[in-house]
Protein backbone atom coordinates (compact mmCIF):
# COMPACT_ATOMS: atom_id res chain seq x y z
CA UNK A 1 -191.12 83.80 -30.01
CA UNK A 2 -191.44 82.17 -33.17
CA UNK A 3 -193.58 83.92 -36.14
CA UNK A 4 -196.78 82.09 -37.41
CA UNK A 5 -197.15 80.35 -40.82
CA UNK A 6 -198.76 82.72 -43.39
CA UNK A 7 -200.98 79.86 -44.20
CA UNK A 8 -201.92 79.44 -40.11
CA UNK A 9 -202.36 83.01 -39.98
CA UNK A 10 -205.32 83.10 -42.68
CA UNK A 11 -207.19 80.25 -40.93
CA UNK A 12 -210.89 80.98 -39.42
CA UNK A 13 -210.40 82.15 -36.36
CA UNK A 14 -213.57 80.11 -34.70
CA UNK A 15 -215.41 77.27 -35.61
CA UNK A 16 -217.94 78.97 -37.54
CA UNK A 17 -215.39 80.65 -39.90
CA UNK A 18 -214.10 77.04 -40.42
CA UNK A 19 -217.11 75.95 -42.25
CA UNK A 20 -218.09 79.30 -44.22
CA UNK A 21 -220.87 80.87 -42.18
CA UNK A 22 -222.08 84.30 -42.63
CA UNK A 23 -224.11 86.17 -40.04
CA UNK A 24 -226.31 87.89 -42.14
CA UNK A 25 -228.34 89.78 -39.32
CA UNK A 26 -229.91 89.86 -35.71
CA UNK A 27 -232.15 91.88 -33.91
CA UNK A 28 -234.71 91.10 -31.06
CA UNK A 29 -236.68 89.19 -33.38
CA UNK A 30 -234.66 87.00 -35.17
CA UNK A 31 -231.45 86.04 -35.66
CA UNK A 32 -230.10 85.21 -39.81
CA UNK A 33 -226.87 83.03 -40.46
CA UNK A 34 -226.19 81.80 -43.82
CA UNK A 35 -223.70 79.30 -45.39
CA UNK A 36 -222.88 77.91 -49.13
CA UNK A 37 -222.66 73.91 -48.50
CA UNK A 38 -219.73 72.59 -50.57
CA UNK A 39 -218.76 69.23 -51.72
CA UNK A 40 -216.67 68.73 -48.81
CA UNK A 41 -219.55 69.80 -46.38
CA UNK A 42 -221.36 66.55 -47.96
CA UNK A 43 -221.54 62.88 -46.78
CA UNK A 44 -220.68 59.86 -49.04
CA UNK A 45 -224.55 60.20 -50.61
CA UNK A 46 -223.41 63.71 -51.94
CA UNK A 47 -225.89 65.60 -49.76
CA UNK A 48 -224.88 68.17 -47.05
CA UNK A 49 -224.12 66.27 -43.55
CA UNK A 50 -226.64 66.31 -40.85
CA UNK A 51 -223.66 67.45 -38.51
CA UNK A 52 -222.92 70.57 -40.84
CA UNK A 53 -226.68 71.45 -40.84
CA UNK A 54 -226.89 70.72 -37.02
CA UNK A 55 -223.62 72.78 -36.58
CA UNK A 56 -225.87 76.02 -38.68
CA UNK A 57 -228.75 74.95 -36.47
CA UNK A 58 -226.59 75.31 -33.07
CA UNK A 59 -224.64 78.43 -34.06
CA UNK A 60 -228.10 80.57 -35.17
CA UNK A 61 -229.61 79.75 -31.97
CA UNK A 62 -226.56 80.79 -29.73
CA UNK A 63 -226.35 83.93 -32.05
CA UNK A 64 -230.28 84.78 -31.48
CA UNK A 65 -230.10 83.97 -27.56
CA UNK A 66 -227.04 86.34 -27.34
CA UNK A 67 -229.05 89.12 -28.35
CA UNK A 68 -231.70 88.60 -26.55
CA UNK A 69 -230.02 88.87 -23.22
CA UNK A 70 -228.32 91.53 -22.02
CA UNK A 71 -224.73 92.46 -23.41
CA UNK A 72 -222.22 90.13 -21.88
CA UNK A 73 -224.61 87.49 -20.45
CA UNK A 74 -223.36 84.06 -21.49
CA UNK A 75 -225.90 81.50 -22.01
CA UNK A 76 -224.37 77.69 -23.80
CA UNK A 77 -226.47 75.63 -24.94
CA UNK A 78 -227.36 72.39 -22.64
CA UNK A 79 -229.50 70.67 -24.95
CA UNK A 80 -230.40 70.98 -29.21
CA UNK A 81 -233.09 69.01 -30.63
CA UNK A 82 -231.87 68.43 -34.41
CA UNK A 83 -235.70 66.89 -36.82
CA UNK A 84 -234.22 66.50 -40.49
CA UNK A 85 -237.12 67.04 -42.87
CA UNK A 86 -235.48 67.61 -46.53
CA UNK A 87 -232.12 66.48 -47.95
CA UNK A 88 -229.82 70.00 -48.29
CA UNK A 89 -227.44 69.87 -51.31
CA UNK A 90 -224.39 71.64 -52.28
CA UNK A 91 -223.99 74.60 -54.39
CA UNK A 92 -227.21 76.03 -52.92
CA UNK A 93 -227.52 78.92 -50.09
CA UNK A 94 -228.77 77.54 -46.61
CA UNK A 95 -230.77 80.48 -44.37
CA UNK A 96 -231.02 79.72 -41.35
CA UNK A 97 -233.46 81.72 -39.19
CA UNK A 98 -233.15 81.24 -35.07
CA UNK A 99 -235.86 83.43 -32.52
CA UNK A 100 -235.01 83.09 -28.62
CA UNK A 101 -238.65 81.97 -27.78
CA UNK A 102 -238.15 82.45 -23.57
CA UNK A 103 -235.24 83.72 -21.64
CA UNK A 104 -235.04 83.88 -18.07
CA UNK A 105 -232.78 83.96 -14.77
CA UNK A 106 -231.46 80.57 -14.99
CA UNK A 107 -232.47 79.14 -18.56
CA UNK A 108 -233.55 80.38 -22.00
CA UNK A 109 -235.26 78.17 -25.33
CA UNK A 110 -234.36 79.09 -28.82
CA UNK A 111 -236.25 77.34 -31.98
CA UNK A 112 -234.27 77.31 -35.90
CA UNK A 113 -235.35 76.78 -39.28
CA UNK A 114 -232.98 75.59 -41.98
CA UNK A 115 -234.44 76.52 -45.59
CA UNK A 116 -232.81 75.72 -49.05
CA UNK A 117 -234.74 76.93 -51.62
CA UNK A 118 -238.35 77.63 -50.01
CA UNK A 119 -237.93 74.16 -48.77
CA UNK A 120 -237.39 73.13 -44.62
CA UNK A 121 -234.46 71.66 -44.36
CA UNK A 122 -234.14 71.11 -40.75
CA UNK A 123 -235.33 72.42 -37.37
CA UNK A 124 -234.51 72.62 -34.09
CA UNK A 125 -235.24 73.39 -30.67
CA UNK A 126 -232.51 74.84 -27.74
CA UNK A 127 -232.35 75.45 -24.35
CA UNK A 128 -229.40 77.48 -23.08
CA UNK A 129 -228.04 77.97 -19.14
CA UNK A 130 -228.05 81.87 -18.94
CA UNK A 131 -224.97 82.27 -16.63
């Protein structure tokens, strides 16, 4: 079997690893994932890309519905709803916060909130197929 590059080896091992998130917390309430936007996280303007802050947006909200169902319940999201209200820039902490608003049998909803300091950011609203 042949051995894996050091450098492989110290990769993120999922996609939110890849771009530096940090779950900060989650309980029933509310779920908290952070990340530190960097120059490369940034479009040609200079300010963080929509897809990085939709990316934050998408991960809180699967983190916040997973703890609001029971342990092992999967639940993907089928649908996120991504309003840009403020320019994010690097250098600066993102929070995001994510609440599962209604979970059921079949479905759940999840809402975010993207804020850089004090300011909105970007918001969004989930649904999720509980399976």
């Amino acid at each position: 079997m042949p051995s894996i590059p050091e450098t492989a080896a110290a990769r993120p091992r999922h996609f939110a690893q890849l771009l530096g998130f940090s779950y900060v917390r989650a309980d029933a309430h509310e779920a908290v994932v952070e990340a530190m936007p960097l120059p490369e996280h940034c479009n040609e303007r200079g300010i963080v890309h929509g897809g990085f802050l939709a990316a934050l947006l998408d991960t809180t909200t699967g983190w916040a519905v997973h703890v609001a169902l029971p342990e092992g319940t999967a639940a993907p999201h089928f649908q996120l709803t991504v309003q840009y209200l403020n320019v994010a820039v690097p250098g600066v902490t993102l929070t995001c916060v994510g609440r599962a608003t209604k979970s059921g049998r079949r479905t759940a909803a999840t809402d975010a909130e993207i804020f850089q300091d004090g300011k909105v950011v970007a918001r969004a609203i989930a649904g999720h197929a509980v399976l």
